[in-house]
Protein backbone atom coordinates (compact mmCIF):
# COMPACT_ATOMS: atom_id res chain seq x y z
CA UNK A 1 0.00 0.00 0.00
CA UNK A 2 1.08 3.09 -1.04
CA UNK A 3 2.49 5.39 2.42
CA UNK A 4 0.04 8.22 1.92
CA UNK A 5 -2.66 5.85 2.73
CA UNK A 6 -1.21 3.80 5.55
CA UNK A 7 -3.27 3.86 8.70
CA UNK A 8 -0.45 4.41 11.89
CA UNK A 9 -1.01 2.94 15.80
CA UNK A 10 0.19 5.59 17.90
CA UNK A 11 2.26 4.76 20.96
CA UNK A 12 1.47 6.76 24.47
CA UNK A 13 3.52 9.63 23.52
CA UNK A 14 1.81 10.31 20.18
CA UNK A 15 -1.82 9.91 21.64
CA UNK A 16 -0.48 12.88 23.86
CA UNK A 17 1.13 14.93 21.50
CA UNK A 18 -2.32 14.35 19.52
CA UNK A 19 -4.37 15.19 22.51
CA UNK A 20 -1.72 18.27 22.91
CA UNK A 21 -2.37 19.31 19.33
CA UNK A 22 -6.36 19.01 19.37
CA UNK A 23 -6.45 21.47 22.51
CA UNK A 24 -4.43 24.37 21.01
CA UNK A 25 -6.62 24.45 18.13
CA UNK A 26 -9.35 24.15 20.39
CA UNK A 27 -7.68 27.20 22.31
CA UNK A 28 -6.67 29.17 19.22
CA UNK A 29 -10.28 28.36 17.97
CA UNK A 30 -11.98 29.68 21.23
CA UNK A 31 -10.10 32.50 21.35
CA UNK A 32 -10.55 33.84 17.86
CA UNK A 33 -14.26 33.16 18.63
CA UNK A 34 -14.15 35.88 21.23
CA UNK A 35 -12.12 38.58 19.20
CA UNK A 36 -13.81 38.01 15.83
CA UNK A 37 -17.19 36.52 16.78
CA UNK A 38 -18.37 33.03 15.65
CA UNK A 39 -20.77 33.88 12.99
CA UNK A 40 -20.42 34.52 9.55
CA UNK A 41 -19.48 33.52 6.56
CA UNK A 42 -15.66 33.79 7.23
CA UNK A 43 -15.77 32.28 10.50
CA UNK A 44 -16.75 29.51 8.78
CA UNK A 45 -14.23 29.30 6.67
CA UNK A 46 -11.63 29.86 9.89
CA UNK A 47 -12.77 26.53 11.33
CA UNK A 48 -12.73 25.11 7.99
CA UNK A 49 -8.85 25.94 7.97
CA UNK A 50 -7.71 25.28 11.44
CA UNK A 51 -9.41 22.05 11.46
CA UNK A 52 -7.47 20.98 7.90
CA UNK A 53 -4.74 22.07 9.75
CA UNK A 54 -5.70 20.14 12.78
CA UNK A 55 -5.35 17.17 10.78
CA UNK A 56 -1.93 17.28 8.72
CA UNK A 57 -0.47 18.39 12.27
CA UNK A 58 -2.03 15.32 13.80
CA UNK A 59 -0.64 13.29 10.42
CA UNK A 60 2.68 14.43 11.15
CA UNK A 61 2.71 13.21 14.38
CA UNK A 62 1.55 9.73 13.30
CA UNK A 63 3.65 9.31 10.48
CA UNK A 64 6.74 9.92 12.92
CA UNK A 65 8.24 6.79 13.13
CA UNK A 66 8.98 7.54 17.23
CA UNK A 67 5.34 8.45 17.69
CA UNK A 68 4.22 4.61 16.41
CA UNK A 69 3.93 1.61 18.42
């Protein structure tokens, strides 16, 4: 199978780094939310992008060969 498509067990520190990961967006997400407001067309799009984002930075921690069990 081709390594873009490979599904990767993390090990305890990568479910933490993960976990790590998800609440700064969360954070970042939350805070935004207070400055900008959470309606709206382009908040929209804001949570559309952080939560791609949230997902290749979560990819990069599982394709991290120490991160894998």
């Amino acid at each position: 199978m081709n390594e873009a498509f490979e599904a990767h067990k993390l090990n305890g520190d990568g479910v933490k780094k993960v976990d790590k990961v998800r609440a700064l967006f969360d954070d970042f997400l939350s805070n935004l939310e207070i400055e900008c407001g959470s309606d709206g067309r382009e908040m929209a799009i804001v949570r559309t992008k952080l939560e791609e984002a949230s997902f290749f930075a979560n990819k990069a921690i599982s394709v991290f060969a120490g991160n894998q069990s």
